[in-house]
N, C-alpha and C. Protein backbone atom coordinates (compact mmCIF):
# COMPACT_ATOMS: atom_id res chain seq x y z
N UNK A 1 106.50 108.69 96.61
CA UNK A 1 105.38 107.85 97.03
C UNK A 1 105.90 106.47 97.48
N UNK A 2 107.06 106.05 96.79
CA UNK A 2 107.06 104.74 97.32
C UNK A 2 108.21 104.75 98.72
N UNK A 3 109.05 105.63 98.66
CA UNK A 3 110.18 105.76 100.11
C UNK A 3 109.15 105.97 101.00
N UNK A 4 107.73 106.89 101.10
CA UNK A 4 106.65 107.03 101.82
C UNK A 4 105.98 105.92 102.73
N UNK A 5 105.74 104.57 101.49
CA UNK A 5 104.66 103.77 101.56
C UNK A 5 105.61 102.27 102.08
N UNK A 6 107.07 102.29 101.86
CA UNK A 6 108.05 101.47 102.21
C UNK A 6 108.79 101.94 103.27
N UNK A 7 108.30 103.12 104.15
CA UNK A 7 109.67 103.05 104.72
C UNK A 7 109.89 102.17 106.25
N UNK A 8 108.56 101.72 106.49
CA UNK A 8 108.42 100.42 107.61
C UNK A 8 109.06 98.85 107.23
N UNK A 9 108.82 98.79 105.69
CA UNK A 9 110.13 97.57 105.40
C UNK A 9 111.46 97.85 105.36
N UNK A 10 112.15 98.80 105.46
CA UNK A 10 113.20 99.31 105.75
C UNK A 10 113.45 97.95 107.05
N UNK A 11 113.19 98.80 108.15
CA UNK A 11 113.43 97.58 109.13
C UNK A 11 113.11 96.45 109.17
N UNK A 12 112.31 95.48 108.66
CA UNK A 12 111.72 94.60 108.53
C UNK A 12 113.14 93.91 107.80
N UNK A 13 113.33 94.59 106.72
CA UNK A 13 114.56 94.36 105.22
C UNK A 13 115.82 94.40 106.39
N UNK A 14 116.32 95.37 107.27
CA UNK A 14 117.44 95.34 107.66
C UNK A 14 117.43 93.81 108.92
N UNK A 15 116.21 93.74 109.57
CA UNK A 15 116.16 92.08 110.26
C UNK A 15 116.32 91.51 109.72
N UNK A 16 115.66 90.99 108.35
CA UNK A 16 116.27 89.55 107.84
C UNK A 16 117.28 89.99 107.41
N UNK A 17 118.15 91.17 106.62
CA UNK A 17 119.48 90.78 106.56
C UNK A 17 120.46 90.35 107.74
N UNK A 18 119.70 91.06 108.85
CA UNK A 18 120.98 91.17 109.67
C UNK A 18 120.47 89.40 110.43
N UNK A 19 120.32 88.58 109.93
CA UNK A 19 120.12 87.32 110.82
C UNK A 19 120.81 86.64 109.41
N UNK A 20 120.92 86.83 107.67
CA UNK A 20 121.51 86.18 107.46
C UNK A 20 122.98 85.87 107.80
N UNK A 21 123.37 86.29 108.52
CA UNK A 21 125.16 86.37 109.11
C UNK A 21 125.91 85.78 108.11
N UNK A 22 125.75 86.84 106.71
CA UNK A 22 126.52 87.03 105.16
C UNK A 22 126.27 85.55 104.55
N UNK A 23 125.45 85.16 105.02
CA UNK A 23 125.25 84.30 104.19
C UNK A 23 124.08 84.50 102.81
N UNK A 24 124.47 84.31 101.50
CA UNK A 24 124.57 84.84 100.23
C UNK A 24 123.58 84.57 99.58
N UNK A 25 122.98 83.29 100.03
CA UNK A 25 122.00 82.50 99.61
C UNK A 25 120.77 82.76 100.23
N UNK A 26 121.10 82.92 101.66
CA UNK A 26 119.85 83.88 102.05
C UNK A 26 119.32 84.65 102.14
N UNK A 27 120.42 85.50 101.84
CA UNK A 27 120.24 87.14 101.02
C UNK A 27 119.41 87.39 99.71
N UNK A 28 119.85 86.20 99.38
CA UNK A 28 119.23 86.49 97.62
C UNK A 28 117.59 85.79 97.95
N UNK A 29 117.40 85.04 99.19
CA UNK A 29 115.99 84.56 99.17
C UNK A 29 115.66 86.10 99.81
N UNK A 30 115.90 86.41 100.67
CA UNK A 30 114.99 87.61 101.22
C UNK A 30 114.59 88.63 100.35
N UNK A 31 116.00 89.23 99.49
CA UNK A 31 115.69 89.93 98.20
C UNK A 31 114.41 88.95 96.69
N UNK A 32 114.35 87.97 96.66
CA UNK A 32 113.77 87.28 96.54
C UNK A 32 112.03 87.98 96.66
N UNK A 33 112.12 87.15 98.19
CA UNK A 33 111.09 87.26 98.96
C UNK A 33 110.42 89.21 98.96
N UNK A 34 111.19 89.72 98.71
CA UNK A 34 110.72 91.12 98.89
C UNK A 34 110.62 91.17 97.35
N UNK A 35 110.72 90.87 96.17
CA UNK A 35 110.40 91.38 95.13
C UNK A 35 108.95 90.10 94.94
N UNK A 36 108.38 89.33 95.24
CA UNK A 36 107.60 88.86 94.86
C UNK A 36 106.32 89.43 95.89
N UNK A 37 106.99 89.77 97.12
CA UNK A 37 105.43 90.12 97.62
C UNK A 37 105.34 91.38 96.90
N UNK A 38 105.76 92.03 96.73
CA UNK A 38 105.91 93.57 96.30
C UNK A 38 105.19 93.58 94.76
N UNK A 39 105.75 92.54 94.17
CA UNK A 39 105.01 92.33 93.12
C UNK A 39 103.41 92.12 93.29
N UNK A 40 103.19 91.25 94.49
CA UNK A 40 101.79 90.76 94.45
C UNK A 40 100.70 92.11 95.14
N UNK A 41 101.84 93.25 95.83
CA UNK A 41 101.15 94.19 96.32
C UNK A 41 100.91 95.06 94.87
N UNK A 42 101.87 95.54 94.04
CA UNK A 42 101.89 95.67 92.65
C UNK A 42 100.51 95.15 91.96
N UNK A 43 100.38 94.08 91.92
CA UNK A 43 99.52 93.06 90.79
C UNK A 43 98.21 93.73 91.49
N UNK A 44 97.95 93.87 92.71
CA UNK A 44 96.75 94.38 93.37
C UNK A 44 96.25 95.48 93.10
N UNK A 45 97.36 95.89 93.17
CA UNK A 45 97.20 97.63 92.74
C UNK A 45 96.83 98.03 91.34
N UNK A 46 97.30 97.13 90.89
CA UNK A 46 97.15 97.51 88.90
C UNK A 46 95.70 97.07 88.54
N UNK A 47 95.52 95.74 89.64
CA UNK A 47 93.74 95.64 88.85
C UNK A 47 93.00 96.25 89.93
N UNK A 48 93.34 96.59 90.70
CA UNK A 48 92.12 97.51 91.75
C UNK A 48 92.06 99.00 91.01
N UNK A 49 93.64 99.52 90.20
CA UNK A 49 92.93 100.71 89.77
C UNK A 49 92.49 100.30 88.16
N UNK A 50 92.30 99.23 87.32
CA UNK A 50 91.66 98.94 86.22
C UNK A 50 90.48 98.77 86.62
N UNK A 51 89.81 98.80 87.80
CA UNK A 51 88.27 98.78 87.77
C UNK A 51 87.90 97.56 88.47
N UNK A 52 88.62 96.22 89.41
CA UNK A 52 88.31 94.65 89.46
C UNK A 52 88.44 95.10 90.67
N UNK A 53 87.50 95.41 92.06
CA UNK A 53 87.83 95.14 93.49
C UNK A 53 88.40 94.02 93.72
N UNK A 54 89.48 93.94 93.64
CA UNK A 54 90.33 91.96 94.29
C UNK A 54 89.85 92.07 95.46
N UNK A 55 90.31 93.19 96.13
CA UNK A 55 90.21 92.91 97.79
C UNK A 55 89.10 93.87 98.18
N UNK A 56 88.16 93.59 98.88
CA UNK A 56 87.15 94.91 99.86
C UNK A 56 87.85 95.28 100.63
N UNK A 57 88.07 96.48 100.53
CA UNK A 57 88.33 97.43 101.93
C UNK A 57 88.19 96.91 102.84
N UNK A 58 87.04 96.32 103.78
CA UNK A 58 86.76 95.81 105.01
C UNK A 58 88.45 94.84 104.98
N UNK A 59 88.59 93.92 103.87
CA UNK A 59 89.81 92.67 103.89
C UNK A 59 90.83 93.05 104.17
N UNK A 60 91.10 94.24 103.83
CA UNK A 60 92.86 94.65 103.40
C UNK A 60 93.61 94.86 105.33
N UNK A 61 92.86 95.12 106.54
CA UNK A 61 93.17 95.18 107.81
C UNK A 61 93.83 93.65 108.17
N UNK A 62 93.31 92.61 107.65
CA UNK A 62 93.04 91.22 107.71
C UNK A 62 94.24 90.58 107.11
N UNK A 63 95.02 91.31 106.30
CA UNK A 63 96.50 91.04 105.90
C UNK A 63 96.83 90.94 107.34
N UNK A 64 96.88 92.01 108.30
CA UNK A 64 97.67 92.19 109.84
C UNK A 64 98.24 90.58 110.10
N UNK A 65 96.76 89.68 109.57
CA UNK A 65 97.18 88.20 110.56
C UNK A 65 98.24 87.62 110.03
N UNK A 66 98.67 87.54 108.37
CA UNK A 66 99.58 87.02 107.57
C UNK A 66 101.32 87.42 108.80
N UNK A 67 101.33 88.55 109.02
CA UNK A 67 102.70 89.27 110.34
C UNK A 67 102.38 88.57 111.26
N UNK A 68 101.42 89.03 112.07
CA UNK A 68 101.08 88.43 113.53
C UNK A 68 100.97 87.37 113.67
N UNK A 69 100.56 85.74 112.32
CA UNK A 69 101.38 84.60 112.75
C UNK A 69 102.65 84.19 112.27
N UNK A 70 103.29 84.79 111.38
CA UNK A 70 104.26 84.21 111.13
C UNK A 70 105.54 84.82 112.26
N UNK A 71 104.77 86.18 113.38
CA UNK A 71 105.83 86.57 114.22
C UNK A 71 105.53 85.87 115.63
N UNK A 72 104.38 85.18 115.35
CA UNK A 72 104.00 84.26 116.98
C UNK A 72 104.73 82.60 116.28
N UNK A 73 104.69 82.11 115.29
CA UNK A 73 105.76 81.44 114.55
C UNK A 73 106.82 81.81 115.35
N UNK A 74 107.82 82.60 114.79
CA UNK A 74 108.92 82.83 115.30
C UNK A 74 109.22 82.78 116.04
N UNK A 75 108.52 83.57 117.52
CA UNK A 75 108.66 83.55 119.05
C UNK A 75 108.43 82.14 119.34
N UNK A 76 107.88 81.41 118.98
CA UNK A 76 107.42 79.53 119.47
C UNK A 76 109.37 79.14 118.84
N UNK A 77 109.57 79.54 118.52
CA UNK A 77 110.54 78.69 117.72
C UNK A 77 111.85 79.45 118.39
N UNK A 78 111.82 80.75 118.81
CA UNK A 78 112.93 81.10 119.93
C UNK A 78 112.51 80.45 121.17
N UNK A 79 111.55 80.43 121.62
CA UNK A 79 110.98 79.78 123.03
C UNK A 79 111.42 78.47 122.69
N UNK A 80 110.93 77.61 121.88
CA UNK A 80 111.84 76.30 122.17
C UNK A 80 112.84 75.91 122.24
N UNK A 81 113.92 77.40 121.36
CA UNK A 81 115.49 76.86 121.37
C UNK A 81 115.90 78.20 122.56
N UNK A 82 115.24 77.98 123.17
CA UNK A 82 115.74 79.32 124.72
C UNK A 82 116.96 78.20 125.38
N UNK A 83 116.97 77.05 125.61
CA UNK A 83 117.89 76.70 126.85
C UNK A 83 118.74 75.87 125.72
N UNK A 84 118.85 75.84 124.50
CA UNK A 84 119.72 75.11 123.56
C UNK A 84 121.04 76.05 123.78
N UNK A 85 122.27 75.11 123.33
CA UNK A 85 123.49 75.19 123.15
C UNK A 85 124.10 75.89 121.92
N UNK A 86 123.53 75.55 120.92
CA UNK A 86 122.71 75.75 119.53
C UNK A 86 122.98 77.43 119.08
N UNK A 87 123.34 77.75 118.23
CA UNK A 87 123.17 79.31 117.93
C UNK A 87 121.45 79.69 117.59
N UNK A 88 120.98 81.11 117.83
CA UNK A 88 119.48 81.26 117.95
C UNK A 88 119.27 80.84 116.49
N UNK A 89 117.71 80.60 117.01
CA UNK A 89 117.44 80.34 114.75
C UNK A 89 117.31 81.40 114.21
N UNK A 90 117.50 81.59 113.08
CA UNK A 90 117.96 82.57 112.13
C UNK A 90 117.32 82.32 110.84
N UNK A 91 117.07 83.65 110.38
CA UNK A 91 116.51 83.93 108.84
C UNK A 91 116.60 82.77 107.71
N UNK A 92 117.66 81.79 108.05
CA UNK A 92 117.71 80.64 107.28
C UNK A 92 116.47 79.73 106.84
N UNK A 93 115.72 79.76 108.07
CA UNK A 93 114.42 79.28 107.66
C UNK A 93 113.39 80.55 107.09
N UNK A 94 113.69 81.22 106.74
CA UNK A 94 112.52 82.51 106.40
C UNK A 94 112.99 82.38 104.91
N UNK A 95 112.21 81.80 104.36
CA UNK A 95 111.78 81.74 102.95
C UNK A 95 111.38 82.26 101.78
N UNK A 96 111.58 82.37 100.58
CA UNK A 96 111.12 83.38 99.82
C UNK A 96 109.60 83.62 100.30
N UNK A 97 109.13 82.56 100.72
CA UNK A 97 107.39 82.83 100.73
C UNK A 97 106.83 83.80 102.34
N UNK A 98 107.78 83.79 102.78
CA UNK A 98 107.46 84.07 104.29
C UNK A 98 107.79 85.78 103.96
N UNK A 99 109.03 85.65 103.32
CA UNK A 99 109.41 87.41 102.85
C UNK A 99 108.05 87.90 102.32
N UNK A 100 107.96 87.49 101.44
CA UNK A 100 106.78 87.62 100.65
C UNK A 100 105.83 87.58 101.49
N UNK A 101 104.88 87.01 102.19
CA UNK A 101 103.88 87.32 103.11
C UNK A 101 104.38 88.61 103.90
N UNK A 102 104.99 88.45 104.64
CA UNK A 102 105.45 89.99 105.38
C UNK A 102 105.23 91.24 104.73
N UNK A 103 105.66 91.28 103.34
CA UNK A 103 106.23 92.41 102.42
C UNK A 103 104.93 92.74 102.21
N UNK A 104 103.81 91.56 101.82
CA UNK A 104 102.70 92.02 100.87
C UNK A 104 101.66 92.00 102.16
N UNK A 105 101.49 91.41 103.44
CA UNK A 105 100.74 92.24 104.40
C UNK A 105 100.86 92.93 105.01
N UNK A 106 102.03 93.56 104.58
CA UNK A 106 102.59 95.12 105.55
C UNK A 106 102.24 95.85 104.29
N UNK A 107 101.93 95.79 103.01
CA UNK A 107 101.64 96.52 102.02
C UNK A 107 100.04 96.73 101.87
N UNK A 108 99.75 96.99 102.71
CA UNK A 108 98.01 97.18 103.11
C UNK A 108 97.70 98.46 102.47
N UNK A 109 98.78 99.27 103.45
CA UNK A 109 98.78 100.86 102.90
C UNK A 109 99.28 101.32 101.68
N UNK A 110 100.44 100.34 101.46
CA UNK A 110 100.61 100.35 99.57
C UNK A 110 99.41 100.17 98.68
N UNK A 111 98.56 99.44 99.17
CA UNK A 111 97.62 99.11 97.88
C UNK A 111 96.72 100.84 98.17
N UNK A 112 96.39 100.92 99.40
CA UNK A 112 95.21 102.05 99.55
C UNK A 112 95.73 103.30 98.52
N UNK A 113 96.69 103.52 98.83
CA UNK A 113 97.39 104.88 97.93
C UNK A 113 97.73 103.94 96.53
N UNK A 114 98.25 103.37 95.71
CA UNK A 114 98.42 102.84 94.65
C UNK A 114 97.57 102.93 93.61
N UNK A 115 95.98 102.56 94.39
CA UNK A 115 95.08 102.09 93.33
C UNK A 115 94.44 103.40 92.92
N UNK A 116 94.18 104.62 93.49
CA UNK A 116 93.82 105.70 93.17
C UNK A 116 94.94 106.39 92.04
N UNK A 117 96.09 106.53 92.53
CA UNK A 117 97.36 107.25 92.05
C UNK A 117 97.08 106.48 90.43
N UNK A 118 97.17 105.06 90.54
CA UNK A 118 97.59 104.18 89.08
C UNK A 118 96.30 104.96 88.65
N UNK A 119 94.69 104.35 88.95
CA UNK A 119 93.65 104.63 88.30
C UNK A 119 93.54 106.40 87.66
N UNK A 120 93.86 107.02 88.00
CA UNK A 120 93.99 108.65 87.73
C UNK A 120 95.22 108.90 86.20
N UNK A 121 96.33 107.75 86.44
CA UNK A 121 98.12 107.66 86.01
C UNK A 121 97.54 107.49 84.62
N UNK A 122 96.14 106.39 84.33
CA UNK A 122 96.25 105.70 82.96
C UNK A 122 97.62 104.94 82.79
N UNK A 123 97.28 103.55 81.81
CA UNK A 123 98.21 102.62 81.74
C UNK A 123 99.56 103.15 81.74
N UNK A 124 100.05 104.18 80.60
CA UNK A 124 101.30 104.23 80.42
C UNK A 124 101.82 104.57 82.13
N UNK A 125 100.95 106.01 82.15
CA UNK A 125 101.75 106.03 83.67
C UNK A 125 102.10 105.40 84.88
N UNK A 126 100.53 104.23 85.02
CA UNK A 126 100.83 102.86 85.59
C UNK A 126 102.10 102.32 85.42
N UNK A 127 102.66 102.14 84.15
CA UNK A 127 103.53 101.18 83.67
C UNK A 127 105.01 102.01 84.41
N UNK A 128 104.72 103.46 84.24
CA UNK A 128 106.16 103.93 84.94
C UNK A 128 106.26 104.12 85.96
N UNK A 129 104.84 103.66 86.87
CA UNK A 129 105.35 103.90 88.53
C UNK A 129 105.89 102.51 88.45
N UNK A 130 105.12 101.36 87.80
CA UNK A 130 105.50 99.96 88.33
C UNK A 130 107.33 100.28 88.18
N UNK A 131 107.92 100.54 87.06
CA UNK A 131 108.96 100.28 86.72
C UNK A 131 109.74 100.85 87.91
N UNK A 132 109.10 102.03 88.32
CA UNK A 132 110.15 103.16 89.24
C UNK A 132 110.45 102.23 90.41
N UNK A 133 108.95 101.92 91.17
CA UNK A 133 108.57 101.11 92.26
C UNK A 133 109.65 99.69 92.39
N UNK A 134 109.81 99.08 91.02
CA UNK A 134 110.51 97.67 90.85
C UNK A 134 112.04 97.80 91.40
N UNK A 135 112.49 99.47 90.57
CA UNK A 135 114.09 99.87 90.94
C UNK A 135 114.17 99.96 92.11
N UNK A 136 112.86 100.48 92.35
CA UNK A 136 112.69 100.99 94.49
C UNK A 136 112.93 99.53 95.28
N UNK A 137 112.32 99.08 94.76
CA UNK A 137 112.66 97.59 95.66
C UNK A 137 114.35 97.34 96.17
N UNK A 138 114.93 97.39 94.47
CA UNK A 138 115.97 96.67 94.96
C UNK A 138 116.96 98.36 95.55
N UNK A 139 116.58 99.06 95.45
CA UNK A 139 117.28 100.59 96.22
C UNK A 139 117.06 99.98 97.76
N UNK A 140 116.02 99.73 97.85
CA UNK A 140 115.43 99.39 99.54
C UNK A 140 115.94 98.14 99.97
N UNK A 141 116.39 97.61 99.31
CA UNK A 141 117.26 96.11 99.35
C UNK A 141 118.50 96.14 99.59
N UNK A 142 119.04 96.81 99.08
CA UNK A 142 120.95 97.22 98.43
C UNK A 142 120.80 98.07 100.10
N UNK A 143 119.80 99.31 100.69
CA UNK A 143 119.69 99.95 101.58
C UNK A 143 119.79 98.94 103.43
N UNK A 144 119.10 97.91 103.00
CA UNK A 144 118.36 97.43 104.20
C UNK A 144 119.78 96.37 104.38
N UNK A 145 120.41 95.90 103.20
CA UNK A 145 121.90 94.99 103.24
C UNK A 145 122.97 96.01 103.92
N UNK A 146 122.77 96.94 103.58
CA UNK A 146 124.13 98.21 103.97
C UNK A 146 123.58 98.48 105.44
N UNK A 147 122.82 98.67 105.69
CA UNK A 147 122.30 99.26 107.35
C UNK A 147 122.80 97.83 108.28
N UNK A 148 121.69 96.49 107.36
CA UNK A 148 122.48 95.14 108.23
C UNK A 148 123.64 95.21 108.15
N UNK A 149 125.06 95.12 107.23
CA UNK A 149 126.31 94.64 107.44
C UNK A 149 127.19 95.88 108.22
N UNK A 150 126.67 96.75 108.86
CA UNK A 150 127.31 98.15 109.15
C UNK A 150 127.58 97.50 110.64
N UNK A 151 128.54 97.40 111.33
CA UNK A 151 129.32 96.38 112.54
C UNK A 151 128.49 96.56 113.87
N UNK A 152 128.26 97.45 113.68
CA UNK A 152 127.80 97.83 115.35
C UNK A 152 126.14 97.57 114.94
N UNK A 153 125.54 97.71 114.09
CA UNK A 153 123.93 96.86 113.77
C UNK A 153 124.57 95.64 113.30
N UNK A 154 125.21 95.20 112.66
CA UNK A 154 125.24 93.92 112.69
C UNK A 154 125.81 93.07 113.24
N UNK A 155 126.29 93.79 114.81
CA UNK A 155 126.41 92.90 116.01
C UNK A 155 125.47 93.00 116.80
N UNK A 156 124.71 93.80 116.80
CA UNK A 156 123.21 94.07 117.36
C UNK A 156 122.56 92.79 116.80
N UNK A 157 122.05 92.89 115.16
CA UNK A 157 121.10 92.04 114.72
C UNK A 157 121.88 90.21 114.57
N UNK A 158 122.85 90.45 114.86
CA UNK A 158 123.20 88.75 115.03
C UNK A 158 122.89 88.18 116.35
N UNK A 159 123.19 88.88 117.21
CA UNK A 159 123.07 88.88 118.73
C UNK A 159 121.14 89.18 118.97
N UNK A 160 120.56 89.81 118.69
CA UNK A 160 119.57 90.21 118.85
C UNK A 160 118.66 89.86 118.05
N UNK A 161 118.73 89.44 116.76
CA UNK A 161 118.03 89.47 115.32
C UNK A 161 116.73 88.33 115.62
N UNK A 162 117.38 87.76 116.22
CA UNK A 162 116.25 86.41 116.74
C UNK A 162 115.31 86.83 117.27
N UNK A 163 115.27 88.00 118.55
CA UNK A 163 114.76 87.83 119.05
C UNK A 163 113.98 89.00 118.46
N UNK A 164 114.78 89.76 118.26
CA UNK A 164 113.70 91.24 117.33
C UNK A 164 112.83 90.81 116.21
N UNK A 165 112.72 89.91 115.60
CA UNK A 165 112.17 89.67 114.34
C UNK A 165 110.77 89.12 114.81
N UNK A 166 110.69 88.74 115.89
CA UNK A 166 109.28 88.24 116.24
C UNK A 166 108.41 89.55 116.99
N UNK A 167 109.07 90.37 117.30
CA UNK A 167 108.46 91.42 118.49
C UNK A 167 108.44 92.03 116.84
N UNK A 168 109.16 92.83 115.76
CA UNK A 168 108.99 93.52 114.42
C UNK A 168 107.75 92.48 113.81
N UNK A 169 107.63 91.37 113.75
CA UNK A 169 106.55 90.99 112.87
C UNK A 169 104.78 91.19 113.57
N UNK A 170 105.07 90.33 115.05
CA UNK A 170 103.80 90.82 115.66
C UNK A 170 103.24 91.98 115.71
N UNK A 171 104.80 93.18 115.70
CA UNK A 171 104.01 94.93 116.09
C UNK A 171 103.57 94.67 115.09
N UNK A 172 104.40 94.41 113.47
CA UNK A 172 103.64 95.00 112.19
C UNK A 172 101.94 94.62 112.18
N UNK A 173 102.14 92.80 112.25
CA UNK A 173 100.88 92.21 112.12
C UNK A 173 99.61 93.12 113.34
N UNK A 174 100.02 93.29 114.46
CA UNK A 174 99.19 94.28 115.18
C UNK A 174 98.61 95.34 115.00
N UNK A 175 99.61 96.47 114.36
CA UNK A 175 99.83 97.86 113.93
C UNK A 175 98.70 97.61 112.59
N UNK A 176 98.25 96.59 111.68
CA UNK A 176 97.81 96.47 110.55
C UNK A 176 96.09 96.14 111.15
N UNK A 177 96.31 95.18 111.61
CA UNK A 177 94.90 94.68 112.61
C UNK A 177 94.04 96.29 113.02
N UNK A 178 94.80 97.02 114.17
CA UNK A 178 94.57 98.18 114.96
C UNK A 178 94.23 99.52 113.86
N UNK A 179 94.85 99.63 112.77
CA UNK A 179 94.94 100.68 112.22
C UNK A 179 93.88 100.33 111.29
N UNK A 180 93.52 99.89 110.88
CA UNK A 180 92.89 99.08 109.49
C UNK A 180 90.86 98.97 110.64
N UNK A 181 91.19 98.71 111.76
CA UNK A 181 89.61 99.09 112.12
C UNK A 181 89.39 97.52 112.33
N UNK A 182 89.84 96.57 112.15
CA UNK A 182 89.90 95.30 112.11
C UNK A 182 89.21 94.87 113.81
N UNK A 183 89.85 95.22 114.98
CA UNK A 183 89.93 95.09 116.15
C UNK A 183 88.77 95.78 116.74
N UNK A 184 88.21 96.78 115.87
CA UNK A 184 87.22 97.44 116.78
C UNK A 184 85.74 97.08 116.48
C-alpha cells in the first residue's frame, strides 16, 4: 500500500536529490522535509480514521495549489536567473517546509486510502502501518538518493534539475487540481 500510494514521490525525491549536487546538508533537509510532510499526511490519516473529518473531501483536490505554487515559485526564479552567469538555482533554497508541502499535497491520495485501511486496522494495526509507512519513508529516501547520485541521472538532474523541478511540481500541483474534481 504504501510503494502504491508513494510511487509519484519517487521522482519528486530523486529532483531534489539530484539538485543537491552532494551536498549533505541538503540532503538531510529534503529527507527532513519528506518525513515531516509524510508525517502530517500520517497525522491526517490517523484522525480521519478515529472518527474527526480534519479535511472534507471537497478540500483534499485543493492541496493541488500547495505544488502548483511553489512550482510557478520555482519557474519565476529560473526565469530571473535565465541570462545570469551564476550556476541555475538549486534545491538549496527548498526547505524542510517546502519538502514538506510537496510531500503532504501530493499525499491527497495517501490520505483517501489510509483513512479507511487505518479505520477497519483498529489502533494496534494503525500503529503498525504507521511504523511500516515511517521505514517506507526513509526506503524511498535511501531509493530516490541512489537513483539521484547514479552518473548519467545525476548529470541529467544537475544540468537539468532546475529546470525539471518546476515543470514536476506544477504537473503534480495540476494532476491533484484535475483529478480531485477541483477544476470542473
Amino acid at each position: 500500500m504504501f510503494a502504491v500510494t508513494n510511487i509519484d514521490d519517487m521522482l519528486v525525491l530523486a529532483v531534489f536529490f539530484g539538485q543537491t549536487r552532494g551536498s549533505r546538508a541538503v540532503a538531510i533537509r529534503v529527507v527532513l522535509g519528506q518525513y515531516v510532510g509524510f508525517g502530517a499526511i500520517l497525522g491526517v490519516s490517523v484522525i480521519g480514521a478515529l472518527g474527526a473529518d480534519l479535511l472534507p473531501d471537497k478540500a483534499i483536490p485543493y492541496l493541488g495549489l500547495l505544488p502548483l505554487l511553489l512550482g510557478l515559485r520555482a519557474a519565476w526564479t529560473v526565469w530571473k536567473h535565465r541570462n545570469s552567469d551564476d550556476d541555475p538555482p538549486r534545491a538549496k533554497d527548498a526547505g524542510i517546509l517546502q519538502v514538506a508541502m510537496v510531500t503532504f499535497a501530493n499525499g491527497g491520495d495517501n490520505i483517501g486510502v489510509y483513512v479507511p485501511v487505518f479505520a477497519v486496522a483498529g489502533v494496534a494495526g494503525m500503529l503498525g502501518y504507521v511504523v511500516v509507512f515511517l521505514i517506507g519513508v526513509a526506503v524511498w529516501c535511501a531509493i530516490g538518493w541512489y537513483l539521484a547520485s547514479r552518473p548519467v541521472v545525476a548529470k541529467s538532474l544537475s544540468r537539468w534539475g532546475h529546470l525539471i523541478l518546476p515543470i514536476v511540481l506544477i504537473g503534480i500541483g495540476v494532476t491533484i487540481l484535475v483529478r480531485g474534481g477541483a477544476l470542473s
